[in-house]
PDB file of N, CA and C in Angstrom:
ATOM      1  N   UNK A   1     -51.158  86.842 119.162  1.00  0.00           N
ATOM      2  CA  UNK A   1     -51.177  85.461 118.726  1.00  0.00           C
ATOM      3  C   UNK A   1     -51.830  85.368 117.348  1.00  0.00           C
ATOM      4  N   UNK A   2     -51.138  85.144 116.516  1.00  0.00           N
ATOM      5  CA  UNK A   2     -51.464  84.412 115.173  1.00  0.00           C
ATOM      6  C   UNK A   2     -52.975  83.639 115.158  1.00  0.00           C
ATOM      7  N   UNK A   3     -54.035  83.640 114.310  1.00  0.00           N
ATOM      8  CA  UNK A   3     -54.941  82.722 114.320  1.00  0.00           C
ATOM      9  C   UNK A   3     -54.343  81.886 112.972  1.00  0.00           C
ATOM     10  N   UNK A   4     -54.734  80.169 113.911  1.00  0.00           N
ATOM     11  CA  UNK A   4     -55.038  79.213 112.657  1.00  0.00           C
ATOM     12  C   UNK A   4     -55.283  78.890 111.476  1.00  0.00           C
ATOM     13  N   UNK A   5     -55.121  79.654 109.904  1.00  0.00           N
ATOM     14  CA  UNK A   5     -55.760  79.082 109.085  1.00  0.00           C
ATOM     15  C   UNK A   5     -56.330  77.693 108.892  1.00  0.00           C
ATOM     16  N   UNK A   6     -57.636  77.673 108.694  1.00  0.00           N
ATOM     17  CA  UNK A   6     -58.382  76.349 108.963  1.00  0.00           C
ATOM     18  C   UNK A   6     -59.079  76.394 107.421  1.00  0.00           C
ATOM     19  N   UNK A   7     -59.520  74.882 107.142  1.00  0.00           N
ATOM     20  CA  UNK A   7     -60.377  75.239 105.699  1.00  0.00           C
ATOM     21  C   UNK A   7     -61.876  74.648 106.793  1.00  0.00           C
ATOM     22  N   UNK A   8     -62.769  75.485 105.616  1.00  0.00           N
ATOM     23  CA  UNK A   8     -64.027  76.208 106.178  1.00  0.00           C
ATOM     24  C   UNK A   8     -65.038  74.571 106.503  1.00  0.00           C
ATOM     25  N   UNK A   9     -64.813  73.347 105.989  1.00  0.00           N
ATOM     26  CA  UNK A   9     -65.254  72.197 106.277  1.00  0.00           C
ATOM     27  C   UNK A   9     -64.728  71.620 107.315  1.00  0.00           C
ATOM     28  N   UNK A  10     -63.580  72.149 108.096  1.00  0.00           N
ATOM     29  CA  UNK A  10     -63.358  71.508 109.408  1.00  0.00           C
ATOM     30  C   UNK A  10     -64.017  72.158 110.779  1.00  0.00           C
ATOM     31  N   UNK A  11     -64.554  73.633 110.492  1.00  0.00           N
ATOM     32  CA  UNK A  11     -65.400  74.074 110.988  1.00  0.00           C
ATOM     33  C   UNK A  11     -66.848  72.995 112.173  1.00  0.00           C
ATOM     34  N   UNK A  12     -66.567  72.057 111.350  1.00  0.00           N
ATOM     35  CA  UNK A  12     -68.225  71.188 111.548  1.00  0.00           C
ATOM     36  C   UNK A  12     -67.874  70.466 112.934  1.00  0.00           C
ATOM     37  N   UNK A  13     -66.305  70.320 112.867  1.00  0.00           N
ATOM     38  CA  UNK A  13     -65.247  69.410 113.727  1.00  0.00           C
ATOM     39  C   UNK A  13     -65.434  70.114 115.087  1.00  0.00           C
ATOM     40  N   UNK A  14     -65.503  71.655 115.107  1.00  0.00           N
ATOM     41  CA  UNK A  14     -64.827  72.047 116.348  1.00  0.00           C
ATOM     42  C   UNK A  14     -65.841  72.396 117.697  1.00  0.00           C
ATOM     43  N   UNK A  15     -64.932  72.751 118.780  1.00  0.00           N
ATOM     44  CA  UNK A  15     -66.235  72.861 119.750  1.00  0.00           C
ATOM     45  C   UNK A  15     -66.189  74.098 120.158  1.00  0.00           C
ATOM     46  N   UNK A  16     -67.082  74.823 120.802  1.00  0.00           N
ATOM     47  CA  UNK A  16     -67.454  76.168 121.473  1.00  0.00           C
ATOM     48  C   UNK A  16     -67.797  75.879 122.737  1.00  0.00           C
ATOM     49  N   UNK A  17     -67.560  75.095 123.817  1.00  0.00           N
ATOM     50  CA  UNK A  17     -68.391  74.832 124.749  1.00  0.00           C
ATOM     51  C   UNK A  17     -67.616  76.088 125.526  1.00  0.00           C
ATOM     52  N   UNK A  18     -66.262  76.195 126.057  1.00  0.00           N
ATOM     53  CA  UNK A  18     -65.763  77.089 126.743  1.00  0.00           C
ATOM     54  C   UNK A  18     -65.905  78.543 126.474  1.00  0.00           C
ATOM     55  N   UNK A  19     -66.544  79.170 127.483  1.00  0.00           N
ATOM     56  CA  UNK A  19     -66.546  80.826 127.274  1.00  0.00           C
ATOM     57  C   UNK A  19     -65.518  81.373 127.041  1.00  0.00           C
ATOM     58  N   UNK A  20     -65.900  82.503 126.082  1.00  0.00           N
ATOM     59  CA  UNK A  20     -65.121  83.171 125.329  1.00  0.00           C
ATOM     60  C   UNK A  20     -64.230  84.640 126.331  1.00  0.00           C
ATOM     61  N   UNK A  21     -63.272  85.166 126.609  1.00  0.00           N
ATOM     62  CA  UNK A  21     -63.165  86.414 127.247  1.00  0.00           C
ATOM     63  C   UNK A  21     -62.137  87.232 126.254  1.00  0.00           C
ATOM     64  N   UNK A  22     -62.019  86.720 125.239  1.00  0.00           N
ATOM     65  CA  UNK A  22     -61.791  88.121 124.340  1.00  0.00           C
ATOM     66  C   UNK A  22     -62.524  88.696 124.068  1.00  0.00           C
ATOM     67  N   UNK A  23     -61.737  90.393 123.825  1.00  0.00           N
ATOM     68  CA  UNK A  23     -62.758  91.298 122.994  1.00  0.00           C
ATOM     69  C   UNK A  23     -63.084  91.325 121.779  1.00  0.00           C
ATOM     70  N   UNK A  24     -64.168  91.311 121.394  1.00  0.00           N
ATOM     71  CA  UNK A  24     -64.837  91.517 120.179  1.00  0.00           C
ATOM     72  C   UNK A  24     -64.601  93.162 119.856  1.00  0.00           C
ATOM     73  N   UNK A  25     -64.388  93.328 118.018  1.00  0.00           N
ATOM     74  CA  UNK A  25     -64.509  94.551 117.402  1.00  0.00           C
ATOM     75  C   UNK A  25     -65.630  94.704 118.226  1.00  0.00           C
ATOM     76  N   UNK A  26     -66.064  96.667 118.218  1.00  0.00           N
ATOM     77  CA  UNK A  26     -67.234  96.840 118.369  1.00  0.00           C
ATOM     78  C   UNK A  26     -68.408  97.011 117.700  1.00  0.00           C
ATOM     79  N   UNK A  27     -68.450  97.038 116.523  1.00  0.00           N
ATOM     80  CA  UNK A  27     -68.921  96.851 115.193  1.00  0.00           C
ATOM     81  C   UNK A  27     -69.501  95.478 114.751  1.00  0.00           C
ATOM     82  N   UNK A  28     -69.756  94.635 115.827  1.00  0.00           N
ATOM     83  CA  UNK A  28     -69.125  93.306 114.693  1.00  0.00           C
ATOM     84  C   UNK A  28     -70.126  92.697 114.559  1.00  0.00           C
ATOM     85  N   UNK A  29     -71.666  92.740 115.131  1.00  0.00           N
ATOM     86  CA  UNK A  29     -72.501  92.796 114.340  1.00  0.00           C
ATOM     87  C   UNK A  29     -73.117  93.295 113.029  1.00  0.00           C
ATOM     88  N   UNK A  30     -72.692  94.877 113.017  1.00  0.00           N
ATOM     89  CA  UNK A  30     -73.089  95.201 111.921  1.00  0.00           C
ATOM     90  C   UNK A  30     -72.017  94.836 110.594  1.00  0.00           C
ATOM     91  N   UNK A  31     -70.861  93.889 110.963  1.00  0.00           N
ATOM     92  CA  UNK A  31     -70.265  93.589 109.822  1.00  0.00           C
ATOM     93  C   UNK A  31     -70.598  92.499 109.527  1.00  0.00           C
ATOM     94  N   UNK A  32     -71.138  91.790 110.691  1.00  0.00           N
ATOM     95  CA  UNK A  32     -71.460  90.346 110.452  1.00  0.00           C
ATOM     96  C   UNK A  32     -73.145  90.445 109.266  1.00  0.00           C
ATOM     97  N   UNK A  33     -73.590  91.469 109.592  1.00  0.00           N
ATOM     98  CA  UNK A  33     -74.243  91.732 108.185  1.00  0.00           C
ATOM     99  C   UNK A  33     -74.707  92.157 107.484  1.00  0.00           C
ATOM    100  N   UNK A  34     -73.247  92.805 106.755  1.00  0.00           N
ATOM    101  CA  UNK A  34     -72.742  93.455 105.812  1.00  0.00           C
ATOM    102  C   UNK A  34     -71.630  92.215 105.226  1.00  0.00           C
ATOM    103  N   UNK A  35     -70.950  91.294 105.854  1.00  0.00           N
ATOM    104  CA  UNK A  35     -70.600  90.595 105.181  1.00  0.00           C
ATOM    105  C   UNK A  35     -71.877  89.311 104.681  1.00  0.00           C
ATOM    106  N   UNK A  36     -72.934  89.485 105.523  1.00  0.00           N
ATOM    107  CA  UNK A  36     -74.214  87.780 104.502  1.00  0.00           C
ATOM    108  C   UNK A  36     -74.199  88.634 103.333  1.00  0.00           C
ATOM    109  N   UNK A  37     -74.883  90.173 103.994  1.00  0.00           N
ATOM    110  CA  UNK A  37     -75.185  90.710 102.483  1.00  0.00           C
ATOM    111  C   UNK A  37     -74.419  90.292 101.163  1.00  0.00           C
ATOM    112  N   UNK A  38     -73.044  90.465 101.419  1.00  0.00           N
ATOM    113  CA  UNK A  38     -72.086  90.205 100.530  1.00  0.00           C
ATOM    114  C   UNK A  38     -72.121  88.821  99.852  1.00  0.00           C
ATOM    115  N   UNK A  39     -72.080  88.095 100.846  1.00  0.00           N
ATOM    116  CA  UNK A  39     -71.947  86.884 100.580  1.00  0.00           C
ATOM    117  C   UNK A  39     -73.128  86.198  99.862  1.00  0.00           C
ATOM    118  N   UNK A  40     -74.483  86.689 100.342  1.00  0.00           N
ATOM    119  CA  UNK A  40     -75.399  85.893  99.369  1.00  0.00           C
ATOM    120  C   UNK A  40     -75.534  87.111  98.356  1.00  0.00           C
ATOM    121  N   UNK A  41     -75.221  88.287  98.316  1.00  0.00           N
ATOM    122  CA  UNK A  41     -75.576  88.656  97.086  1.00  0.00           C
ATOM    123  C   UNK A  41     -74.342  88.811  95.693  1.00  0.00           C
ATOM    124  N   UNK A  42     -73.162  88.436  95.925  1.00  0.00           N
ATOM    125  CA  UNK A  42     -72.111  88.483  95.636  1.00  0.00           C
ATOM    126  C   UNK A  42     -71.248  87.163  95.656  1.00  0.00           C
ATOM    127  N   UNK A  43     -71.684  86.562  96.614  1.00  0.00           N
ATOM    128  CA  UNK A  43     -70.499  84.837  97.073  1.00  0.00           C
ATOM    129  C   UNK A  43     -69.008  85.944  97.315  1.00  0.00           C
ATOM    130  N   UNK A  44     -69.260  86.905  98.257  1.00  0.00           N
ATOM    131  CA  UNK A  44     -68.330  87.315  98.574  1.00  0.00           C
ATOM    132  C   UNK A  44     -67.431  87.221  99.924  1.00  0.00           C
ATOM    133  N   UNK A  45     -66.172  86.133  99.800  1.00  0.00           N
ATOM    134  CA  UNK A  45     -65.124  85.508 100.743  1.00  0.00           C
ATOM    135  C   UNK A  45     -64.880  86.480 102.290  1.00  0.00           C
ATOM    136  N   UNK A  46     -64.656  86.147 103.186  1.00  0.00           N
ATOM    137  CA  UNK A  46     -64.711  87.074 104.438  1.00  0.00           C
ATOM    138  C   UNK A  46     -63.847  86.126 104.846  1.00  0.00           C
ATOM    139  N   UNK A  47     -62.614  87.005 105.640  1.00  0.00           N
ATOM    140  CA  UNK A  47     -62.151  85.965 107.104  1.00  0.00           C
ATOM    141  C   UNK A  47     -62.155  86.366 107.876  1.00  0.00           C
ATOM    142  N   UNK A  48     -63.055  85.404 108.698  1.00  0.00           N
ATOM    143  CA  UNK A  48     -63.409  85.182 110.108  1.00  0.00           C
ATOM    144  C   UNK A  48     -62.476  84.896 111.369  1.00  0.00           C
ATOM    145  N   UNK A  49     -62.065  85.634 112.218  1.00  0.00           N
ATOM    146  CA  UNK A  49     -61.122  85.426 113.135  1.00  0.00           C
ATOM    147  C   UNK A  49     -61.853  85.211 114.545  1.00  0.00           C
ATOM    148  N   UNK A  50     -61.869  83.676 114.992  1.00  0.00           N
ATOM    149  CA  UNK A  50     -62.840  83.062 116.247  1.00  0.00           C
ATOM    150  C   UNK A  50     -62.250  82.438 117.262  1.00  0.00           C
ATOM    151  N   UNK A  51     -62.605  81.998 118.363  1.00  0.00           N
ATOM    152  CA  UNK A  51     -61.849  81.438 119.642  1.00  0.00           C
ATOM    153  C   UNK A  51     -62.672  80.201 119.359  1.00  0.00           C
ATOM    154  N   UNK A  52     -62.324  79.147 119.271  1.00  0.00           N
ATOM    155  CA  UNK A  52     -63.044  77.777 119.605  1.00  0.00           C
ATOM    156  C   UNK A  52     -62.411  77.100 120.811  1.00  0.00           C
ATOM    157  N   UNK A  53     -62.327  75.616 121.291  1.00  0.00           N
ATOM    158  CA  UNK A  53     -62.164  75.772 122.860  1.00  0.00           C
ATOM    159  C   UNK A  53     -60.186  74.836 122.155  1.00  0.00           C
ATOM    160  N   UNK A  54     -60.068  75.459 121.531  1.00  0.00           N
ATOM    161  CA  UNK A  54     -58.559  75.054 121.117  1.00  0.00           C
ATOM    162  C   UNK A  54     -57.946  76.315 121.344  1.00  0.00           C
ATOM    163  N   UNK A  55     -58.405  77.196 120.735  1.00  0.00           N
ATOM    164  CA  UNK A  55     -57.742  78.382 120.333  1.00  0.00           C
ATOM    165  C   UNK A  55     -58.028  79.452 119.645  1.00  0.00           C
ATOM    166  N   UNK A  56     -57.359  80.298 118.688  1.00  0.00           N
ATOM    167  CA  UNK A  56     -57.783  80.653 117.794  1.00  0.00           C
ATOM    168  C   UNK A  56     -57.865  80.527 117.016  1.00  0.00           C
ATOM    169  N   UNK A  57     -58.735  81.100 115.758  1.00  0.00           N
ATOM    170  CA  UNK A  57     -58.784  80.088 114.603  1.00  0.00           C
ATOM    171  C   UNK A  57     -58.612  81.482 113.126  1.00  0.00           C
ATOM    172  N   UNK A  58     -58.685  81.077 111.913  1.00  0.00           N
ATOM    173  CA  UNK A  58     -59.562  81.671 110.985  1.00  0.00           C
ATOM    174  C   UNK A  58     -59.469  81.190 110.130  1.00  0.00           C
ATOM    175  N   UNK A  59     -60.987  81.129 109.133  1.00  0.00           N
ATOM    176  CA  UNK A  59     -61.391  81.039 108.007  1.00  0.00           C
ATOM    177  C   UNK A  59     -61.798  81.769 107.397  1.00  0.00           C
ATOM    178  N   UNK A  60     -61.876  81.412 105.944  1.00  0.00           N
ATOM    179  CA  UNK A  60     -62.391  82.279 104.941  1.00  0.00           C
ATOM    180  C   UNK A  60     -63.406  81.603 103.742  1.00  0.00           C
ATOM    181  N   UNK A  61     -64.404  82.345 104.083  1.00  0.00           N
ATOM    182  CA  UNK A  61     -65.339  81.682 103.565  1.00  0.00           C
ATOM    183  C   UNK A  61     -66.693  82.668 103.365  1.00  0.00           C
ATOM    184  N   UNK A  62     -68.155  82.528 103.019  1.00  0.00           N
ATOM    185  CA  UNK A  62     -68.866  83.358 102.725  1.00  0.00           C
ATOM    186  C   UNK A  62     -69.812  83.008 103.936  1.00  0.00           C
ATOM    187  N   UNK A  63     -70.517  84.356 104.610  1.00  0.00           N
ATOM    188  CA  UNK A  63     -71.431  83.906 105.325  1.00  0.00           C
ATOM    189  C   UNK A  63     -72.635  83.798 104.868  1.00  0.00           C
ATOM    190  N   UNK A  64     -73.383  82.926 104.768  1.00  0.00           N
ATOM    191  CA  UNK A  64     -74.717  82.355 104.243  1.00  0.00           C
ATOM    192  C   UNK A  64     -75.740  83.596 105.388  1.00  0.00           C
ATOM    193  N   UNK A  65     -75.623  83.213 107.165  1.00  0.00           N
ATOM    194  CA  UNK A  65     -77.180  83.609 107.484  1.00  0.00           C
ATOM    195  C   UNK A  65     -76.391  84.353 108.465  1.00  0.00           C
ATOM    196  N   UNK A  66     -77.025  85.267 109.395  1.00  0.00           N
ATOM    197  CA  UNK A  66     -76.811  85.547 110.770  1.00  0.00           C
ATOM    198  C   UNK A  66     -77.942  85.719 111.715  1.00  0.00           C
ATOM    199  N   UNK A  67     -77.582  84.718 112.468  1.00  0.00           N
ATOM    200  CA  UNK A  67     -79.059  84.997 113.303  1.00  0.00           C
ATOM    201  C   UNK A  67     -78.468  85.734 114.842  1.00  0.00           C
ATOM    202  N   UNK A  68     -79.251  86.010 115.879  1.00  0.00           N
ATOM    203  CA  UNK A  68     -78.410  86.218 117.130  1.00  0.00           C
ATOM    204  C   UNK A  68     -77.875  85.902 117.725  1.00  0.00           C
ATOM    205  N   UNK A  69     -77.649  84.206 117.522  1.00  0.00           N
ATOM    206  CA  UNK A  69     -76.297  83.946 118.516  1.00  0.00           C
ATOM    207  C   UNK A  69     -75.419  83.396 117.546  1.00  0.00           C
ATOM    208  N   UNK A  70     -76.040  82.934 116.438  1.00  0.00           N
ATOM    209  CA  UNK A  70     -74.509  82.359 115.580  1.00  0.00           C
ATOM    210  C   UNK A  70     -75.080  82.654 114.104  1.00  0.00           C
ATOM    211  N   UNK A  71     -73.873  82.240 113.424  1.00  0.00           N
ATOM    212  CA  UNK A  71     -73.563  82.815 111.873  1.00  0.00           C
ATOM    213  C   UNK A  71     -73.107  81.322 111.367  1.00  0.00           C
ATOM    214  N   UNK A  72     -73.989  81.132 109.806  1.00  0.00           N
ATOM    215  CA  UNK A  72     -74.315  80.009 109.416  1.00  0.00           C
ATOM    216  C   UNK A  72     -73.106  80.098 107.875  1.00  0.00           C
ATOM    217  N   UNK A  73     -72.565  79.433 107.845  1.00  0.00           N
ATOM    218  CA  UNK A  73     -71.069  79.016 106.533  1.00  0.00           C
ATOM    219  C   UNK A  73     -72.380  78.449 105.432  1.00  0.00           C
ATOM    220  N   UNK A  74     -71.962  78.236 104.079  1.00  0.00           N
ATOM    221  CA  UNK A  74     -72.364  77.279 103.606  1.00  0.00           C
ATOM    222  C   UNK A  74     -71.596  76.062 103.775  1.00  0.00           C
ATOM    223  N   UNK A  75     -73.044  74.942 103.753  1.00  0.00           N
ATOM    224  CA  UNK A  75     -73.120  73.596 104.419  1.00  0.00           C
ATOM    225  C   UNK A  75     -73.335  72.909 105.546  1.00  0.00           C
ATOM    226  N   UNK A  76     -74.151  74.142 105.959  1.00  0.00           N
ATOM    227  CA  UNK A  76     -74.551  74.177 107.631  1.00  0.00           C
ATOM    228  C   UNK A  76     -73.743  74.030 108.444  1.00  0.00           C
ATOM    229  N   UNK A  77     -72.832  75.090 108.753  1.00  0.00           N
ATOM    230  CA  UNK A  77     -71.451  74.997 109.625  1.00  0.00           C
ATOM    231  C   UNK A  77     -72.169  76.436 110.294  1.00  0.00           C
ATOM    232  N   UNK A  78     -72.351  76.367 111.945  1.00  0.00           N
ATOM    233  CA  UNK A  78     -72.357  77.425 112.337  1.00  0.00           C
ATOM    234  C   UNK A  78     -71.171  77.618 113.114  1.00  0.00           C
ATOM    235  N   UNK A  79     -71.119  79.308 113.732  1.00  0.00           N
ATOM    236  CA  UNK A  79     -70.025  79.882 114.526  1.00  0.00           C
ATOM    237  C   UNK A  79     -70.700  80.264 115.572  1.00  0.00           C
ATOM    238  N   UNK A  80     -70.577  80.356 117.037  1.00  0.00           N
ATOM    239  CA  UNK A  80     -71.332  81.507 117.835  1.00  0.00           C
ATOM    240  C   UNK A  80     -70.557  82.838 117.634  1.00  0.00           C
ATOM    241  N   UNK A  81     -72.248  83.786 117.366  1.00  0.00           N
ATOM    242  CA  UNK A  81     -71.359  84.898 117.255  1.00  0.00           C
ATOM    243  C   UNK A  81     -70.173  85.459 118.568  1.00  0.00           C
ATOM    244  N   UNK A  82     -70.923  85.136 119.636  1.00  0.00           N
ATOM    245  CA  UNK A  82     -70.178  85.424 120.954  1.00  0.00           C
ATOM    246  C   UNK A  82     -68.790  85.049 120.934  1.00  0.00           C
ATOM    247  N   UNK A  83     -67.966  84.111 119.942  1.00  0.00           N
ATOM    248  CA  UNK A  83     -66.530  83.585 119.646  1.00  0.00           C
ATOM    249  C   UNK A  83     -65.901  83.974 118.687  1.00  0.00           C
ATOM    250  N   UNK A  84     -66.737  84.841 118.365  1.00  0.00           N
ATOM    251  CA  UNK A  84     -65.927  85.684 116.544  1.00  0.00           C
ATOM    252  C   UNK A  84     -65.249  86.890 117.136  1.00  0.00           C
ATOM    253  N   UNK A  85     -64.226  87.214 116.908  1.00  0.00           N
ATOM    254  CA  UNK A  85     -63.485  88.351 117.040  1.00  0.00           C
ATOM    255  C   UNK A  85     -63.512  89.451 116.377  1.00  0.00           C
ATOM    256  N   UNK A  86     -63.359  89.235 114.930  1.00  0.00           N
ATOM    257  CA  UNK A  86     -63.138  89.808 113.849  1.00  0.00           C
ATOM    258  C   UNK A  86     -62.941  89.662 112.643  1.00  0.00           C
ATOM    259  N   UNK A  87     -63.555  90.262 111.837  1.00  0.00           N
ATOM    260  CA  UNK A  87     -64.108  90.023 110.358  1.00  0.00           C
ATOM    261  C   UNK A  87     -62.731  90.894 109.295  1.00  0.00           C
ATOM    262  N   UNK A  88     -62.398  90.205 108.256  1.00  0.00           N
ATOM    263  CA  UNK A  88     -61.690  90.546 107.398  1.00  0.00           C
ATOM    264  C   UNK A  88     -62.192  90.840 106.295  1.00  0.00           C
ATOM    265  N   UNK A  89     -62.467  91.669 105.345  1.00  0.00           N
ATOM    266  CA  UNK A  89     -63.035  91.715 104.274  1.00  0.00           C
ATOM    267  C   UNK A  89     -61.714  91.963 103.116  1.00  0.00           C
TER     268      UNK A  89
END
């Protein structure tokens, strides 16, 4: 299944309440940061491929923070990490 291109401000819109049962890369913490790195030291673009309780989604955009359960966009848009699939660089 195709994910959504979404622009990274509708992000703020969506919901996570439903558990996730896809697999996640296995890596995907340590890309999740290797891409902030990027992103705050560079403003370097990533797409993000996530389950929200629609579907799937992705954006592209820079990740600002990562903490342990979710990953912060600029403009205070978070993701749970637990709904991210996979990172595009």
């Amino acid at each position: 299944m195709e994910p959504v291109l979404i622009e990274k401000e509708l992000v703020k819109e969506l919901t996570f309440k439903e558990p996730v049962t896809v697999k996640q890369e296995p890596d995907i913490l340590k890309k999740l940061e290797e891409a902030t790195r990027l992103g705050n030291g560079y403003h370097t673009k990533v797409g993000i491929i996530f389950h929200d309780d629609e579907g799937l989604k992705r954006v592209n955009t820079t990740i600002w923070a990562t903490g342990q359960k979710f990953i912060c966009l600029k403009g205070g848009m978070w993701i749970p990490i637990d709904h991210i699939i996979e990172l595009k660089f």
